[in-house]
N, C-alpha and C. Protein backbone atom coordinates (compact mmCIF):
# COMPACT_ATOMS: atom_id res chain seq x y z
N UNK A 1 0.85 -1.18 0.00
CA UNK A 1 0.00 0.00 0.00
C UNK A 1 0.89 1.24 0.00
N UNK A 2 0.57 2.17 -0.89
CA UNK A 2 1.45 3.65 -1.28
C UNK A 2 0.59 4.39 0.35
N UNK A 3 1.24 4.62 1.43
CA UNK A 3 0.27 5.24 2.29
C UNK A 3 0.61 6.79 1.99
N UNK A 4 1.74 7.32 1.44
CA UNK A 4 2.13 8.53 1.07
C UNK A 4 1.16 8.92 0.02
N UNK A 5 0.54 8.26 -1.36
CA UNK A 5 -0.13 8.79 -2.08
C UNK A 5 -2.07 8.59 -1.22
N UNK A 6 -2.22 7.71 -0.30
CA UNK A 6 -3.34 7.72 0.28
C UNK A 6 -3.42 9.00 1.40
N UNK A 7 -2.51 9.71 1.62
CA UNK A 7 -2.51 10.24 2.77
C UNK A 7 -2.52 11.73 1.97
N UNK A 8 -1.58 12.09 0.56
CA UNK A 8 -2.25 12.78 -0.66
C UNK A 8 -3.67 13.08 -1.49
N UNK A 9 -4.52 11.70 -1.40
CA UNK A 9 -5.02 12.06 -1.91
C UNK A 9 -6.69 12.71 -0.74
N UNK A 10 -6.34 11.67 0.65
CA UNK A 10 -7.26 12.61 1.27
C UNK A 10 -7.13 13.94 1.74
N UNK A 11 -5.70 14.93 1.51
CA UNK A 11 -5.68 16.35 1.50
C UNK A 11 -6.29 17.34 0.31
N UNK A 12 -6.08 16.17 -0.72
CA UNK A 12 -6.91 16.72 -1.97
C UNK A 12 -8.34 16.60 -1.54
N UNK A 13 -9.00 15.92 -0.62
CA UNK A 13 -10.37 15.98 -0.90
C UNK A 13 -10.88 16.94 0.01
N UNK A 14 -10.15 17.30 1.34
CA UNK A 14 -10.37 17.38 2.55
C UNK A 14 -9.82 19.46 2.33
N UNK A 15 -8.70 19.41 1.88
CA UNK A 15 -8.05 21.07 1.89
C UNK A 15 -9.40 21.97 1.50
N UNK A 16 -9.17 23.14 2.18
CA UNK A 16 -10.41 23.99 2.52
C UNK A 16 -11.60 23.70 2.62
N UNK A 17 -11.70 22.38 3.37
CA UNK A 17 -13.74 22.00 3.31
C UNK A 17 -13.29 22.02 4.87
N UNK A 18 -14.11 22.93 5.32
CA UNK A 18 -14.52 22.98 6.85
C UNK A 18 -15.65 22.45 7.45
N UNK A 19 -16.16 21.16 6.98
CA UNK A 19 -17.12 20.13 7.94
C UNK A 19 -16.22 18.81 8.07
N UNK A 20 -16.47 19.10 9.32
CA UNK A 20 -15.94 17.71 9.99
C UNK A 20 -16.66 16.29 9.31
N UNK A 21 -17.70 16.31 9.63
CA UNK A 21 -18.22 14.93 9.19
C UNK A 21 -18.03 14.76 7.45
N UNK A 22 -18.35 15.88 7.11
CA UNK A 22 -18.08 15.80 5.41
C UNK A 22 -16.66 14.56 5.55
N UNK A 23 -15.24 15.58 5.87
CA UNK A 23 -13.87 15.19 5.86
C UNK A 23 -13.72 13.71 6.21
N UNK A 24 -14.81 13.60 7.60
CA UNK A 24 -14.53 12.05 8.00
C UNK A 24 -15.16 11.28 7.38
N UNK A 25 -15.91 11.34 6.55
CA UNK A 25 -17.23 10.76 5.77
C UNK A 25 -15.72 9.89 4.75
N UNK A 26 -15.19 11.49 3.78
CA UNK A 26 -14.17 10.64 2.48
C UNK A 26 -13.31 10.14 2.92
N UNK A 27 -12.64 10.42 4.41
CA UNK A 27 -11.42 9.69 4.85
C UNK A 27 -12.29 8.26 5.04
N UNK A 28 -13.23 7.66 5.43
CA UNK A 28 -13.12 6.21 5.96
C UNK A 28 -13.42 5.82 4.64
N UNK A 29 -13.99 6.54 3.30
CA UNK A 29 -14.48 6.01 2.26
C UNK A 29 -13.16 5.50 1.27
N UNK A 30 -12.24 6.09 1.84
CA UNK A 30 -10.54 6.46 1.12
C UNK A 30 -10.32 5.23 1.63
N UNK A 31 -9.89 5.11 3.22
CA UNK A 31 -9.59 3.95 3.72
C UNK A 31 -10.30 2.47 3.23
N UNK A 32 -11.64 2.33 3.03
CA UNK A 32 -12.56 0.92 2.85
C UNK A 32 -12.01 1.17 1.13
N UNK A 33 -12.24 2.11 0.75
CA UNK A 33 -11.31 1.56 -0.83
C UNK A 33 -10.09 1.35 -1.30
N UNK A 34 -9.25 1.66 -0.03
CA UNK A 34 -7.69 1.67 -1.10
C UNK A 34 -7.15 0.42 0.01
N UNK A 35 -7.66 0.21 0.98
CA UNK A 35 -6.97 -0.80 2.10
C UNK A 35 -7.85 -2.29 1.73
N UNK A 36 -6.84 -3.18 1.22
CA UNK A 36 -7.19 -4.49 0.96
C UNK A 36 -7.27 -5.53 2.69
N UNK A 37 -8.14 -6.36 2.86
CA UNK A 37 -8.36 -7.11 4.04
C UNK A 37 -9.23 -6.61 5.13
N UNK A 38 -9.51 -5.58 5.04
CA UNK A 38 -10.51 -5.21 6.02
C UNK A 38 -11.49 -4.91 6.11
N UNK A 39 -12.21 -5.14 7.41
CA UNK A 39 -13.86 -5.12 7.68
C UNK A 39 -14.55 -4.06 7.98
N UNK A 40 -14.06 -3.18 8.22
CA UNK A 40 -14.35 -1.84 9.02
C UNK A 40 -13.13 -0.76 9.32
N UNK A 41 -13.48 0.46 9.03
CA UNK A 41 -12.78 1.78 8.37
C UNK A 41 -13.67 3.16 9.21
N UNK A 42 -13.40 3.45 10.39
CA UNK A 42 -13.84 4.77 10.94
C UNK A 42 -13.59 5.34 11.98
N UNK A 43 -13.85 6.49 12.70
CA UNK A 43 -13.87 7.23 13.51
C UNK A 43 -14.60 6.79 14.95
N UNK A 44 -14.32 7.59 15.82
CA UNK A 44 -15.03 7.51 17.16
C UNK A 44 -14.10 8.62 17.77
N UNK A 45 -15.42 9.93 18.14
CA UNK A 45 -14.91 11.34 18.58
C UNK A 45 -15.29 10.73 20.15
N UNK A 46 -14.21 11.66 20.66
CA UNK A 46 -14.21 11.83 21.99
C UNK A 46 -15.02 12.95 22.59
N UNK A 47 -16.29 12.13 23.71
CA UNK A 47 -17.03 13.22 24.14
C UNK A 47 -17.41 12.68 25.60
N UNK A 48 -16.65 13.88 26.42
CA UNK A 48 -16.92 13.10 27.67
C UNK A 48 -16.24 11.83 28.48
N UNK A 49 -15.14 11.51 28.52
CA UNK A 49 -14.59 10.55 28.71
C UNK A 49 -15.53 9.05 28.16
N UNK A 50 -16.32 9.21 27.10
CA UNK A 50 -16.76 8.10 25.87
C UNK A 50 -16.38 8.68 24.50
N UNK A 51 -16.14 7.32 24.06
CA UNK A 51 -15.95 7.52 22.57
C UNK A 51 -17.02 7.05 21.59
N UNK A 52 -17.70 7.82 20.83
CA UNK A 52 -18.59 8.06 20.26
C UNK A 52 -18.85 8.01 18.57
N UNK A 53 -19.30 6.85 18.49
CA UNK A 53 -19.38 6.48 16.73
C UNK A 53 -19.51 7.87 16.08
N UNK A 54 -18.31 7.77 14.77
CA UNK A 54 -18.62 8.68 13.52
C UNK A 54 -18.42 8.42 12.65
N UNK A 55 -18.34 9.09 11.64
CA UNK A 55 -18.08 8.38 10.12
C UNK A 55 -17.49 7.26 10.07
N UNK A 56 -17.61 5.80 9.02
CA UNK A 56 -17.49 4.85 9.20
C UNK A 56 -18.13 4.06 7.75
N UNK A 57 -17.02 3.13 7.22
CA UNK A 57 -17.30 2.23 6.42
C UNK A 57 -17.44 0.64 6.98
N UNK A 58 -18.27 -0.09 6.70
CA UNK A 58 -18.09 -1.64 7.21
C UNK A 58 -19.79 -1.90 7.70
N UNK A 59 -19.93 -2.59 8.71
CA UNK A 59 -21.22 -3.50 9.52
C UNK A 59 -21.37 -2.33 10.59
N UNK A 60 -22.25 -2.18 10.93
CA UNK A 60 -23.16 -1.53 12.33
C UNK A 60 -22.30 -1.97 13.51
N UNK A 61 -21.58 -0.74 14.06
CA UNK A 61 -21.08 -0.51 15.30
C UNK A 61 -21.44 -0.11 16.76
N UNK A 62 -20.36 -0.89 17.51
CA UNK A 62 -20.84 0.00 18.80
C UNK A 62 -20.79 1.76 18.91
N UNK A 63 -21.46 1.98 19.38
CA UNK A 63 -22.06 3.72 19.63
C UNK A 63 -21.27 4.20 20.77
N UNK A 64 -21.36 3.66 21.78
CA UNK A 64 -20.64 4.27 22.51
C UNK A 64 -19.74 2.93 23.01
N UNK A 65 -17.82 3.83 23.21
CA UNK A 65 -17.00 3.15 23.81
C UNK A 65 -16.82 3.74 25.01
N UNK A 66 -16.68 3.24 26.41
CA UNK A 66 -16.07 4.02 27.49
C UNK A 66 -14.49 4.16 27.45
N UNK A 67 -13.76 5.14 27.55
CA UNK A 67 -12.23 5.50 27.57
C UNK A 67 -11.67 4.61 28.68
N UNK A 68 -10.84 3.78 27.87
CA UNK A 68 -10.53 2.63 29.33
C UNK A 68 -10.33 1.12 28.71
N UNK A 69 -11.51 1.35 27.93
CA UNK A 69 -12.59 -0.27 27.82
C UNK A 69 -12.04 -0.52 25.92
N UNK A 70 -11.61 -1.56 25.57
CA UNK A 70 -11.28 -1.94 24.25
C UNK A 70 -10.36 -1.50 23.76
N UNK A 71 -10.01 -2.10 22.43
CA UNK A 71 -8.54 -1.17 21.74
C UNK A 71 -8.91 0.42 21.71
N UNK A 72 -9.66 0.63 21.66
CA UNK A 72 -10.17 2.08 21.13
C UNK A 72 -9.93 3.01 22.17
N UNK A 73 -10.84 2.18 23.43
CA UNK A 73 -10.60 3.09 24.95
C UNK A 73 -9.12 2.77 25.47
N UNK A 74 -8.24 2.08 24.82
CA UNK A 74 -6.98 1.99 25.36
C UNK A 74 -6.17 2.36 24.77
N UNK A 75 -6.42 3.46 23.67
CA UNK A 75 -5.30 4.13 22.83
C UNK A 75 -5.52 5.19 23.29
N UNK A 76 -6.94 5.54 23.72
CA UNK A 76 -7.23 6.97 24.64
C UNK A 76 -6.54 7.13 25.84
N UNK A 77 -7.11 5.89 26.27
CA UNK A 77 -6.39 6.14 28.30
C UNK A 77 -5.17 6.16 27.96
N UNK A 78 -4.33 5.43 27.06
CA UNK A 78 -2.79 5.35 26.89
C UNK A 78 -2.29 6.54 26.30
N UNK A 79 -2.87 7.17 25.01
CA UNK A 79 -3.09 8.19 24.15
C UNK A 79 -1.34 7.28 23.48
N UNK A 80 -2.12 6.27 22.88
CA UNK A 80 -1.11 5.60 21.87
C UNK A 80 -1.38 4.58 21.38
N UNK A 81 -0.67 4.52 19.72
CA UNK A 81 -1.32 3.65 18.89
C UNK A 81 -1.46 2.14 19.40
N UNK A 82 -2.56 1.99 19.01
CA UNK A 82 -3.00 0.70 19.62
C UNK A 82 -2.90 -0.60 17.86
N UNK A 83 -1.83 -1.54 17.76
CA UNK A 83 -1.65 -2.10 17.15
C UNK A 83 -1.35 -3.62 17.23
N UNK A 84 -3.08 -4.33 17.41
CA UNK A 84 -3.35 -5.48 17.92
C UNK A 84 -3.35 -6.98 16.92
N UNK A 85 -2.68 -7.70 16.63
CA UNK A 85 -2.32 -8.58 15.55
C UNK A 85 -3.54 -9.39 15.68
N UNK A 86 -4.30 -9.73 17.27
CA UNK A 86 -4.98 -10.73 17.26
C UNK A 86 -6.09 -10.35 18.77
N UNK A 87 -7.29 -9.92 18.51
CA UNK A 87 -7.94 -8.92 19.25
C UNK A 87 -8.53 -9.96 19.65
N UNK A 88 -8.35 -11.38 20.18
CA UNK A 88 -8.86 -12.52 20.84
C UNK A 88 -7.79 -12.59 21.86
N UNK A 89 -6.86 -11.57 22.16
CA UNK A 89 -6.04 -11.97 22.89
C UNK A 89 -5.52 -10.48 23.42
N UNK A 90 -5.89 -9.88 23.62
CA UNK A 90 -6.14 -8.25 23.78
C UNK A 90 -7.42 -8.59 24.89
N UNK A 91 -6.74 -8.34 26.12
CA UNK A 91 -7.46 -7.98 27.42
C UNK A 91 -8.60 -7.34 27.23
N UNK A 92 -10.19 -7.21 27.49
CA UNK A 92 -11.00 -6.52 27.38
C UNK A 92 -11.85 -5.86 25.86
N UNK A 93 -11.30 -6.68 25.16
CA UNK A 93 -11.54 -6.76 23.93
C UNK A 93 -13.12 -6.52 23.68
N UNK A 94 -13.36 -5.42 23.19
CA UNK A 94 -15.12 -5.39 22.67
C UNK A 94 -15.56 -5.63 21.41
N UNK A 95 -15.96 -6.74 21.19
CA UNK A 95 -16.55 -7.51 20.14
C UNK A 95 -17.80 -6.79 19.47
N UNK A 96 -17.34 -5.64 18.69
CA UNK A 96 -18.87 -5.14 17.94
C UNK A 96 -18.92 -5.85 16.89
N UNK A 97 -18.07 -6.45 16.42
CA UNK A 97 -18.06 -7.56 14.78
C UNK A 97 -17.39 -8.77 15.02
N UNK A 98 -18.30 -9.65 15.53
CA UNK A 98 -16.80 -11.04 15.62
C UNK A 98 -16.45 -11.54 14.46
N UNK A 99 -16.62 -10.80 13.48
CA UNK A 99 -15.90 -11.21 12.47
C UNK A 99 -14.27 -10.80 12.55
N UNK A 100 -14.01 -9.60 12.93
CA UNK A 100 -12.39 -9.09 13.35
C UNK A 100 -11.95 -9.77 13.84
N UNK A 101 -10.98 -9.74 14.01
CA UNK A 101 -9.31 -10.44 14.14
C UNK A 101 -8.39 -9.71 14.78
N UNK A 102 -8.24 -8.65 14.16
CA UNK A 102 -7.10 -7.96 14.40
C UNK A 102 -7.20 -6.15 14.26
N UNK A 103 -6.89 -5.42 14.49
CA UNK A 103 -7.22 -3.88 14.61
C UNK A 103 -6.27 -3.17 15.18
N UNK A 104 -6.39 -2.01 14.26
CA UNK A 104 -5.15 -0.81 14.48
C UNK A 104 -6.04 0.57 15.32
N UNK A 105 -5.82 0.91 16.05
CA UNK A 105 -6.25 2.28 16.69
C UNK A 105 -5.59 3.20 16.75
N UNK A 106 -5.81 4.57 16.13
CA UNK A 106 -4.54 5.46 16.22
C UNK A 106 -5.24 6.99 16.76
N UNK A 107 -5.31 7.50 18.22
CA UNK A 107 -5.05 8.74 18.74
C UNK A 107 -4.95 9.62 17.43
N UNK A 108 -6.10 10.52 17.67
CA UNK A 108 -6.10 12.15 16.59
C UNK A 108 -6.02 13.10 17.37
N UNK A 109 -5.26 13.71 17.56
CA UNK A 109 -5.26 15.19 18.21
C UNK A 109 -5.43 16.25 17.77
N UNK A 110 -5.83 17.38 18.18
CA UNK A 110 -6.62 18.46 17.68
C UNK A 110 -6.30 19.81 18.73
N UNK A 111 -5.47 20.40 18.77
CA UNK A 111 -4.76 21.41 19.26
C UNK A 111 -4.74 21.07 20.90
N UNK A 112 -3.95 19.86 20.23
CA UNK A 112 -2.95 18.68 21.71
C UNK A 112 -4.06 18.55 22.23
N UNK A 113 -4.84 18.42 22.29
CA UNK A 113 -6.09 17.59 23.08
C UNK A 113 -6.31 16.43 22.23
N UNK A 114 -6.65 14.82 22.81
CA UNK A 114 -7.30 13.95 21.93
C UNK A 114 -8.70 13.78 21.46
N UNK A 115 -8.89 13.85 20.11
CA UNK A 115 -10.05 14.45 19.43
C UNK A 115 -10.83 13.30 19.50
N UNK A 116 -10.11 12.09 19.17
CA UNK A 116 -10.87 10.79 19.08
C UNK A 116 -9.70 9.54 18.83
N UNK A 117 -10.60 8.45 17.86
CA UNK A 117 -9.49 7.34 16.98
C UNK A 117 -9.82 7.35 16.09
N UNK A 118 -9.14 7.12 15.13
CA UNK A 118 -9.18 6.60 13.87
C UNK A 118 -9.27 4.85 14.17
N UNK A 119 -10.25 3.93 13.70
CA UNK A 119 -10.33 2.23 14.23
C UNK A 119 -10.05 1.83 12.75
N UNK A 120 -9.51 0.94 12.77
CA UNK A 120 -9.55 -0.28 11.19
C UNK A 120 -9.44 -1.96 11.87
N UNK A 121 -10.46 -2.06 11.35
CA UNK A 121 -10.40 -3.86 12.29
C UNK A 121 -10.29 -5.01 10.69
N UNK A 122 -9.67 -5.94 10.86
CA UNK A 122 -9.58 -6.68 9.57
C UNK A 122 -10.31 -8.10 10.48
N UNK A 123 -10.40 -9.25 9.32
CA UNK A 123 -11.16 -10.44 9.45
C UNK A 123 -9.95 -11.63 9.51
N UNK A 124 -8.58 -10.53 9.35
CA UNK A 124 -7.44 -11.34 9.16
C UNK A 124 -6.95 -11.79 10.44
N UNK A 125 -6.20 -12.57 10.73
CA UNK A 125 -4.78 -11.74 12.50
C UNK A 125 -3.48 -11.64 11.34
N UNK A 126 -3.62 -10.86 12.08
CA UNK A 126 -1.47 -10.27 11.68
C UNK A 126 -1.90 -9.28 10.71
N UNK A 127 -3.18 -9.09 10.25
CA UNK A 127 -2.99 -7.98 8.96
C UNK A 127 -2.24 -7.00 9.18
N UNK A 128 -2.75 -6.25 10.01
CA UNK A 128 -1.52 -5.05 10.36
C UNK A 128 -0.65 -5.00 10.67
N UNK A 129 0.76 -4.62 10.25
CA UNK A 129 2.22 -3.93 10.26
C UNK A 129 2.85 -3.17 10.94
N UNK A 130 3.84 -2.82 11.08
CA UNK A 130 4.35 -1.49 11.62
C UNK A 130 4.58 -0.42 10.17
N UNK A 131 4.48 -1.36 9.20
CA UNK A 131 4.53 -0.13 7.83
C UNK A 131 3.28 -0.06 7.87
N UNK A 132 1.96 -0.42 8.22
CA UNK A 132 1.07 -0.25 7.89
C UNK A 132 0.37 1.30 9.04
N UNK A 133 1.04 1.33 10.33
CA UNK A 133 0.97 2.15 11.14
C UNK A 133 1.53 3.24 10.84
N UNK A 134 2.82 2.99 10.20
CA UNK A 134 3.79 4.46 9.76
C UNK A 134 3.19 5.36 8.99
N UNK A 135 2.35 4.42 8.00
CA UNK A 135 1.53 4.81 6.86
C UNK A 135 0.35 5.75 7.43
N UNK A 136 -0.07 4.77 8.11
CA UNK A 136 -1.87 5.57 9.09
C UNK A 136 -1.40 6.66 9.60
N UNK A 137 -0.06 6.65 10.28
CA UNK A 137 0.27 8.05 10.97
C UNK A 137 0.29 9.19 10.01
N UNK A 138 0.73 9.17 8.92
CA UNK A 138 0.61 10.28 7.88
C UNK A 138 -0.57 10.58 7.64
N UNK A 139 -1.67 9.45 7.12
CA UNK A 139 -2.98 9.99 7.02
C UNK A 139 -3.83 10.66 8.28
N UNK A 140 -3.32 10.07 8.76
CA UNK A 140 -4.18 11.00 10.44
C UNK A 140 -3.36 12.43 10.99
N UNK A 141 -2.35 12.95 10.59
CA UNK A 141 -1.61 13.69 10.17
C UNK A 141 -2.66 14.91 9.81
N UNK A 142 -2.55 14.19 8.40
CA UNK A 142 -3.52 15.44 7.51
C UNK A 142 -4.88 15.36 8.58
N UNK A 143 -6.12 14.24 8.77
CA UNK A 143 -7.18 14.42 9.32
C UNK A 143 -6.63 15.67 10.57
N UNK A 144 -5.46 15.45 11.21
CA UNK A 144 -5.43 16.63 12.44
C UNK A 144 -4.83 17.54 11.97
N UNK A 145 -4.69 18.20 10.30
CA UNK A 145 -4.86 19.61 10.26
C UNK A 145 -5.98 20.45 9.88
N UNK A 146 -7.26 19.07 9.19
CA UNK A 146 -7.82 20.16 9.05
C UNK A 146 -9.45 19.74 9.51
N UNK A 147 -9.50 19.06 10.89
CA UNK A 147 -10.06 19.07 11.80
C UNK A 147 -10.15 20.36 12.84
């Protein structure tokens, strides 16, 4: 995966559009099309010490996460990427799709406060990389400039 030209082309879609949900809408639509193996592609804003479904490609999710609780609430409480090969073996694991396997969580910040995660869960184990993280970090990059 080119994550440099994926992380290009959502600044092309995203530069001067000031709605959030618009931006997060093409970023997970970017992600479910250019990322081969996976089940689910989206957001969850932070409101309130819960994390709170948003834009999103894949099956019907949980709505609310508590900060704490799953990969998602443990990249928050940690405020760090959460990069799980095999989410059957990940302590506290919240099963909104037992079809997943495996899932990357990556902390967005938004003038140093954490805004939310970016989630990608695959049907694989091991799908995700550390090139595959290096990569996500650039695209979430752009999502936290023009969030």
């Amino acid at each position: 995966m080119n994550y440099e030209l994926l992380a290009e082309q959502l600044s092309a879609l995203t530069r001067g559009v000031p709605h959030e949900i618009a931006n997060l809408s093409n970023a997970a639509a970017l992600l479910w099309q250019e990322l081969d193996g996976i089940n689910w592609a989206g957001f969850y804003k932070l409101e309130n010490q819960t994390l709170v479904l948003y834009p999103f490609q894949g099956r019907p999710a949980c709505i609310e996460i508590p900060v704490g609780k799953g990969v998602c609430g443990a990249a928050v409480a940690r405020d760090r990427i959460q990069l799980v090969k095999n989410v059957h073996e990940f302590p506290g694991h919240i099963a909104c799709d037992a079809a997943s396997n495996s899932e990357i969580v990556l902390p967005i910040h938004v003038d140093g406060k954490i805004w939310g995660v970016l989630d990608i869960d695959s049907p694989f184990i091991g799908r995700f990389t550390e090139d595959d993280q290096h990569g996500l970090e650039k695209f979430v990059k752009v999502l936290e400039e023009v969030l």
